[in-house]
C-alpha atoms as a PDB file:
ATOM      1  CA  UNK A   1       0.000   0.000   0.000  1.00  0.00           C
ATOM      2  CA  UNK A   2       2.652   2.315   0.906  1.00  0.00           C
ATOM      3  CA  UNK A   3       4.608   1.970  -2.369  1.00  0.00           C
ATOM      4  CA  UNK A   4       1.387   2.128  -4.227  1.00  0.00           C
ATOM      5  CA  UNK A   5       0.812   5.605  -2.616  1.00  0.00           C
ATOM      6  CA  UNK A   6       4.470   6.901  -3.582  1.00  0.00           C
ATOM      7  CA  UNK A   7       3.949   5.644  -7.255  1.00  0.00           C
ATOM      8  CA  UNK A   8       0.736   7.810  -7.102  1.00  0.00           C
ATOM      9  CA  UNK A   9       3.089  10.766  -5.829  1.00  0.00           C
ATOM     10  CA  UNK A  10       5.880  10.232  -8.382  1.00  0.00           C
ATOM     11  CA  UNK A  11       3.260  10.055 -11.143  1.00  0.00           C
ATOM     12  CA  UNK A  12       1.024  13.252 -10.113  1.00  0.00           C
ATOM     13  CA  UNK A  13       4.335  15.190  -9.688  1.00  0.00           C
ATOM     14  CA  UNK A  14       5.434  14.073 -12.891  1.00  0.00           C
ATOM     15  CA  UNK A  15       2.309  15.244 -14.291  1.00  0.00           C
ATOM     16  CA  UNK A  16       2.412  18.431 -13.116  1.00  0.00           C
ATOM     17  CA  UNK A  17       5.772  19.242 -13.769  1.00  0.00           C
ATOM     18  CA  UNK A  18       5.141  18.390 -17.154  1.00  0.00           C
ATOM     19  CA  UNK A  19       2.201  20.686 -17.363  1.00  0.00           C
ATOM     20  CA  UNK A  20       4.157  23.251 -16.178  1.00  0.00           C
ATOM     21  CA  UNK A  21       6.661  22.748 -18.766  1.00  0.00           C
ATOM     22  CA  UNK A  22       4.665  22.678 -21.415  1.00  0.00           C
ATOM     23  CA  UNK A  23       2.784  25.743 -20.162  1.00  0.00           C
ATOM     24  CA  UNK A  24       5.887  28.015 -20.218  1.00  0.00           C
ATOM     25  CA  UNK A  25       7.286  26.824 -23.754  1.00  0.00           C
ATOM     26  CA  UNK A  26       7.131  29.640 -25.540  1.00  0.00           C
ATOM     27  CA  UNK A  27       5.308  29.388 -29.203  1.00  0.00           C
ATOM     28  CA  UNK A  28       6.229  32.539 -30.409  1.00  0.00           C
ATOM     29  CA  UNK A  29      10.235  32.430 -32.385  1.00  0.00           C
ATOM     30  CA  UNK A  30      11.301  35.469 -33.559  1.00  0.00           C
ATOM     31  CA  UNK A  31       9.180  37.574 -35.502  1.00  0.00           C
ATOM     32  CA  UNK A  32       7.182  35.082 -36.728  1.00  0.00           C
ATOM     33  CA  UNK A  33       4.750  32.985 -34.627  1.00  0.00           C
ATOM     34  CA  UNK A  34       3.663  29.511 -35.027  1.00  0.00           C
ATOM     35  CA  UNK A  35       0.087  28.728 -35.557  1.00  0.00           C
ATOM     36  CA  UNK A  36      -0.785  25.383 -34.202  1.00  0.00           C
ATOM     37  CA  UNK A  37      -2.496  23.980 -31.595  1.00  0.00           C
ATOM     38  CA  UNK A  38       0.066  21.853 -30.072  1.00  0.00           C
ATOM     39  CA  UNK A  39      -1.681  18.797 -27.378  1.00  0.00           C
ATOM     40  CA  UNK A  40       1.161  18.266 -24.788  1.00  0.00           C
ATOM     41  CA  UNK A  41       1.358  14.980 -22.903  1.00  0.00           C
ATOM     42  CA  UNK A  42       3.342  14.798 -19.756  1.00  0.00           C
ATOM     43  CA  UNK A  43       5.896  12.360 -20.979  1.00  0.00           C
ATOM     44  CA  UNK A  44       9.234  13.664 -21.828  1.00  0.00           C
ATOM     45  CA  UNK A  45       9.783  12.238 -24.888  1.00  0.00           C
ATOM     46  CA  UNK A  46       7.077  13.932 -26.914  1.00  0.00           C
ATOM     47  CA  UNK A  47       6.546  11.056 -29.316  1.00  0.00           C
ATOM     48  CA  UNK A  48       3.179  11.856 -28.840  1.00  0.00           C
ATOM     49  CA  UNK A  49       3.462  15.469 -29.619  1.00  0.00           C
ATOM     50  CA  UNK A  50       0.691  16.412 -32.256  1.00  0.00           C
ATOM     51  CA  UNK A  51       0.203  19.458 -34.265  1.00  0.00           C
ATOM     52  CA  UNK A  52      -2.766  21.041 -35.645  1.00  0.00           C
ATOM     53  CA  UNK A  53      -2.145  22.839 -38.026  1.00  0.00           C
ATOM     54  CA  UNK A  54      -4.330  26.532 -38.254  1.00  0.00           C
ATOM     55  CA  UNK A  55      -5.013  29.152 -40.904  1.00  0.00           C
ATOM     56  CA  UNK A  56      -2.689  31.696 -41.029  1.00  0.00           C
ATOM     57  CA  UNK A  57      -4.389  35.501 -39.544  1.00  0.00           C
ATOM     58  CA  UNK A  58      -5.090  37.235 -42.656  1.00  0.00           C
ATOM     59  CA  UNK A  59      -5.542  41.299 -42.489  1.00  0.00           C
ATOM     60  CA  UNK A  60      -9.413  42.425 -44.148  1.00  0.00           C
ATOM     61  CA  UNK A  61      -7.849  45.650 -45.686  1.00  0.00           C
ATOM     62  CA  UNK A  62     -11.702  45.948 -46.849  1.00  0.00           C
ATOM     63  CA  UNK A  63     -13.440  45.677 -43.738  1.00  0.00           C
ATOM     64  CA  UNK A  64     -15.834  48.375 -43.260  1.00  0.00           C
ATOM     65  CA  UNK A  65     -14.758  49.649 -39.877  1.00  0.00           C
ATOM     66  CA  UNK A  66     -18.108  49.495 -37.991  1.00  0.00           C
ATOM     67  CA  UNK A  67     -17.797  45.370 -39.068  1.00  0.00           C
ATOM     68  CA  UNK A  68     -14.414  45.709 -37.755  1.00  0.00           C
ATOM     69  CA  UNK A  69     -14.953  46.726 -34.706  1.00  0.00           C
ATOM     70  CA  UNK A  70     -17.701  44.619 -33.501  1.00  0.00           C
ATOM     71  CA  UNK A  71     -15.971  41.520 -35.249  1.00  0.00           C
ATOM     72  CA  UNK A  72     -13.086  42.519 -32.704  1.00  0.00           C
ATOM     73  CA  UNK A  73     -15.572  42.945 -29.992  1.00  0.00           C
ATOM     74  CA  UNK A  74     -17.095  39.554 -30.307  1.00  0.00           C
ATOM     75  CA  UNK A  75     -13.642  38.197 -30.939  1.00  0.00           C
ATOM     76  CA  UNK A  76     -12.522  40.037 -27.837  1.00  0.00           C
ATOM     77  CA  UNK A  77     -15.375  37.855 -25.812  1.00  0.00           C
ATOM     78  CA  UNK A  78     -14.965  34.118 -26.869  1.00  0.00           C
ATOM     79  CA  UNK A  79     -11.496  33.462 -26.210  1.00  0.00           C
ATOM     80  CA  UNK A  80     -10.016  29.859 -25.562  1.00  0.00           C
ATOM     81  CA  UNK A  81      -9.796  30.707 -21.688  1.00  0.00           C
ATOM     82  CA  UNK A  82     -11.731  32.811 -19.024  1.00  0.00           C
ATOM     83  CA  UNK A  83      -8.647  35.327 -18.043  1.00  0.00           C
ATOM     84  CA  UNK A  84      -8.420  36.464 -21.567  1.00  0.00           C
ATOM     85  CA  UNK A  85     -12.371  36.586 -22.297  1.00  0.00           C
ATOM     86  CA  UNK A  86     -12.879  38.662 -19.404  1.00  0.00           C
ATOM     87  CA  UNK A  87      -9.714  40.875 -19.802  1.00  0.00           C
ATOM     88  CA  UNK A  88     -10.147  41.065 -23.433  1.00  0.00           C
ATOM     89  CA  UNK A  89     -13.597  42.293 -23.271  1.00  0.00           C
ATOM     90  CA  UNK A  90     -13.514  44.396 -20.808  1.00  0.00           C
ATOM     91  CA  UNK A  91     -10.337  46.500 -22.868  1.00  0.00           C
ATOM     92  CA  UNK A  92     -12.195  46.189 -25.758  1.00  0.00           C
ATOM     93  CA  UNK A  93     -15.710  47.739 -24.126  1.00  0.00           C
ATOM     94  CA  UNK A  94     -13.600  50.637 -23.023  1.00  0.00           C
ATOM     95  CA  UNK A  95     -10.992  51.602 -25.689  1.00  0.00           C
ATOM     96  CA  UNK A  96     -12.629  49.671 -29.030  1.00  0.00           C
ATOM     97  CA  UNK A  97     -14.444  52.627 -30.049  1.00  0.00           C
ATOM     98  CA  UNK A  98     -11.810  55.039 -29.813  1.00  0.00           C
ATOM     99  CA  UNK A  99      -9.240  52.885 -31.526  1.00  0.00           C
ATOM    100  CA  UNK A 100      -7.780  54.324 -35.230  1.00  0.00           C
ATOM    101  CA  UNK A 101      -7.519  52.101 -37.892  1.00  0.00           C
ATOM    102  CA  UNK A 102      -3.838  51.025 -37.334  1.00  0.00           C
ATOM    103  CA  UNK A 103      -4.953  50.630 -33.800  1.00  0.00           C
ATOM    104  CA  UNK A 104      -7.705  48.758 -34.419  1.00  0.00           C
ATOM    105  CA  UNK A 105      -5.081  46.567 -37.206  1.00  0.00           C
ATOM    106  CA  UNK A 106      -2.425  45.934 -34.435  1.00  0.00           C
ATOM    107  CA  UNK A 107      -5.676  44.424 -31.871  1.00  0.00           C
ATOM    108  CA  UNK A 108      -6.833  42.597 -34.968  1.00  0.00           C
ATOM    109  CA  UNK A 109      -3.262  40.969 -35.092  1.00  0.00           C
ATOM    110  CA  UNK A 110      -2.711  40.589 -31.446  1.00  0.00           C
ATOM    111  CA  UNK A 111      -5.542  38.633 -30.532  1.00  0.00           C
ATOM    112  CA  UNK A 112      -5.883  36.694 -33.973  1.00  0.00           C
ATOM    113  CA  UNK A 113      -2.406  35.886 -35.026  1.00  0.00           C
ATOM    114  CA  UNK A 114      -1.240  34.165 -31.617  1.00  0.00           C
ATOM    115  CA  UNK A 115      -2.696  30.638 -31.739  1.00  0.00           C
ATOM    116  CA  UNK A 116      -2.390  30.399 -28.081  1.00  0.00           C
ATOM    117  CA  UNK A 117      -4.298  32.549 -25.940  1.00  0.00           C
ATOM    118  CA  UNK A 118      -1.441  31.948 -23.077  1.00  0.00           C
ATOM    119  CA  UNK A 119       0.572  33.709 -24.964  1.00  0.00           C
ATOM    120  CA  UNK A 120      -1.673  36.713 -24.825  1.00  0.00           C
ATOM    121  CA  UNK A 121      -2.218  36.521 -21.442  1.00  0.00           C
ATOM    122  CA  UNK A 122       1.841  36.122 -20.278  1.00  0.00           C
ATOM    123  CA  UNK A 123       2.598  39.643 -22.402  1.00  0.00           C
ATOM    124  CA  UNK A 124      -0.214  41.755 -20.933  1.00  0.00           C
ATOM    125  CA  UNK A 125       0.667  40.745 -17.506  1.00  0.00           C
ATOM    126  CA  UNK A 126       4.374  41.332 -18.267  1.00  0.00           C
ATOM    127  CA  UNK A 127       5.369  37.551 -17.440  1.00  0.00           C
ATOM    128  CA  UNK A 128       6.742  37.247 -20.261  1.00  0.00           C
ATOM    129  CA  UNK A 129       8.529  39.781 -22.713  1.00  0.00           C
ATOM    130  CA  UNK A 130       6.022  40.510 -26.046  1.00  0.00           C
ATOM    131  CA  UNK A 131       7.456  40.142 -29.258  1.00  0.00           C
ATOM    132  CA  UNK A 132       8.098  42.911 -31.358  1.00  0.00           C
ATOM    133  CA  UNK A 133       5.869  42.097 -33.936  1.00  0.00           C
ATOM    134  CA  UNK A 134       2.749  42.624 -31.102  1.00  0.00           C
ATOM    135  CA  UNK A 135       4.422  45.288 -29.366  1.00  0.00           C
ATOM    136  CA  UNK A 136       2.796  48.722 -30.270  1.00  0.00           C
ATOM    137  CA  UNK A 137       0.526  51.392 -28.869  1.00  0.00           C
ATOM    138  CA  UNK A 138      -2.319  48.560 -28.710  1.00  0.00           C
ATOM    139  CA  UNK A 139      -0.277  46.406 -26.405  1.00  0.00           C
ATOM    140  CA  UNK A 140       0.961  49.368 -24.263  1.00  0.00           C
ATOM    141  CA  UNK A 141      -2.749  49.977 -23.505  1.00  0.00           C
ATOM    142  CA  UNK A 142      -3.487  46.723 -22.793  1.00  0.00           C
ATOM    143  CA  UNK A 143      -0.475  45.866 -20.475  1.00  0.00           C
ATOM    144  CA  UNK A 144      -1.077  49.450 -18.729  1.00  0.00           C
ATOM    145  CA  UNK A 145      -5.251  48.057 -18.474  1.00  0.00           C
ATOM    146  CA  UNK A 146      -4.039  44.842 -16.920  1.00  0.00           C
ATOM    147  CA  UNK A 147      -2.551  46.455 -14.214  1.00  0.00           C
ATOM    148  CA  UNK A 148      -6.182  47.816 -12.787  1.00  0.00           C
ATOM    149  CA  UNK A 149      -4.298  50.766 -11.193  1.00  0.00           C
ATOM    150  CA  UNK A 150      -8.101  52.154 -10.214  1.00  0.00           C
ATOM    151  CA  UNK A 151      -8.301  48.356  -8.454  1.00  0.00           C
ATOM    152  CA  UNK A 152     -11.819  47.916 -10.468  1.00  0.00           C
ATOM    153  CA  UNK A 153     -13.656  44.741  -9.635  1.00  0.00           C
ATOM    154  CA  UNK A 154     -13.130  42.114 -13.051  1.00  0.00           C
ATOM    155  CA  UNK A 155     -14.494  39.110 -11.980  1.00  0.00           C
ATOM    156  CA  UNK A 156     -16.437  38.323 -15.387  1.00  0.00           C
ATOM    157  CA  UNK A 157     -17.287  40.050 -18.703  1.00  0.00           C
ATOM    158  CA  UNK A 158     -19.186  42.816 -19.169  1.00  0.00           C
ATOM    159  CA  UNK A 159     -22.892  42.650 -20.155  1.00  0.00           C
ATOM    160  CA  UNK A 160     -24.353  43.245 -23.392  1.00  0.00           C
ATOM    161  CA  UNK A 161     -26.427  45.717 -22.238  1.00  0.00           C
ATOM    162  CA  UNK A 162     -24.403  48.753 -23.078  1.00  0.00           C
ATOM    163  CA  UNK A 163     -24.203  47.799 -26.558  1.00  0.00           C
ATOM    164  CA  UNK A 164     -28.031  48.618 -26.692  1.00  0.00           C
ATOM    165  CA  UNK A 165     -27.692  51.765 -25.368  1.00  0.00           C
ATOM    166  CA  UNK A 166     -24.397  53.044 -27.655  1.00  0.00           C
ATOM    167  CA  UNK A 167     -26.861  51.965 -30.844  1.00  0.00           C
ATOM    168  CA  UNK A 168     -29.407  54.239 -29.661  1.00  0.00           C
END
């Protein structure tokens, strides 16, 4: 029994550590990122490793920029993981409709190009140094957002509501 219980140990740590691991490898090279969802196992070897490959982000130089912006907004709001839906949205309720168009371009890139919303989520809190290819006036906002100088309550996304009453 009490070498069953240290296998269970050994194997949980294991797990984690590989978690962790694979949590911190960064998928961004240089200048240009990789786009693929990449489904880690905790083994070292990584014989298991698979790669899916995604489209590559494509810029809509005709994209009327009403369409633009609430393509970003909904974009902003269905994220792979709750940190970045509610951060996301919440910067995008307050500065999307005072973004200019090369604003608006380098948000487009910055939450479309990245295939991994982790990514995302390591630059605007600063744990990890952003690329230059994201780094701009955009991500300036959004790392100087993150840090919720005014201490404002984010515990979720915002409503819908006040997209009624900006149409009106």
């Amino acid at each position: 029994m009490h070498t069953q219980l240290k296998s269970i140990t050994a194997y949980r740590q294991q797990l984690v550590t590989g978690m962790c691991q694979a949590s911190w490898r960064p998928t961004v090279t240089g200048l240009v990122s990789s786009r693929g969802y990449r489904g880690d196992s905790p083994e070292d070897t990584r014989g298991d490793l698979i790669e899916i490959p995604l489209p590559p982000w494509e810029e809509k130089p005709d994209e009327p920029t009403n369409i633009k912006r609430r393509r970003l907004l909904y974009e902003s709001r269905k994220r792979g993981m709750l940190e970045n839906c509610i951060l996301l949205s919440l910067f995008a309720k307050r500065y999307l409709n005072t973004m200019s168009e090369n604003q608006l371009l380098q948000y487009d890139r910055l939450i479309n190009e990245p295939s991994n919303d982790w990514d995302i989520y390591y630059w605007a809190t600063e744990a990890q140094p952003t690329p230059d290819v994201y780094q701009g006036d955009v991500m300036d906002m959004l790392k100087e957002f993150t840090k919720n100088r005014n201490q404002e309550q984010r515990l979720d996304a915002p409503s819908l509501e006040y997209l009624e009453k900006e149409s009106q």
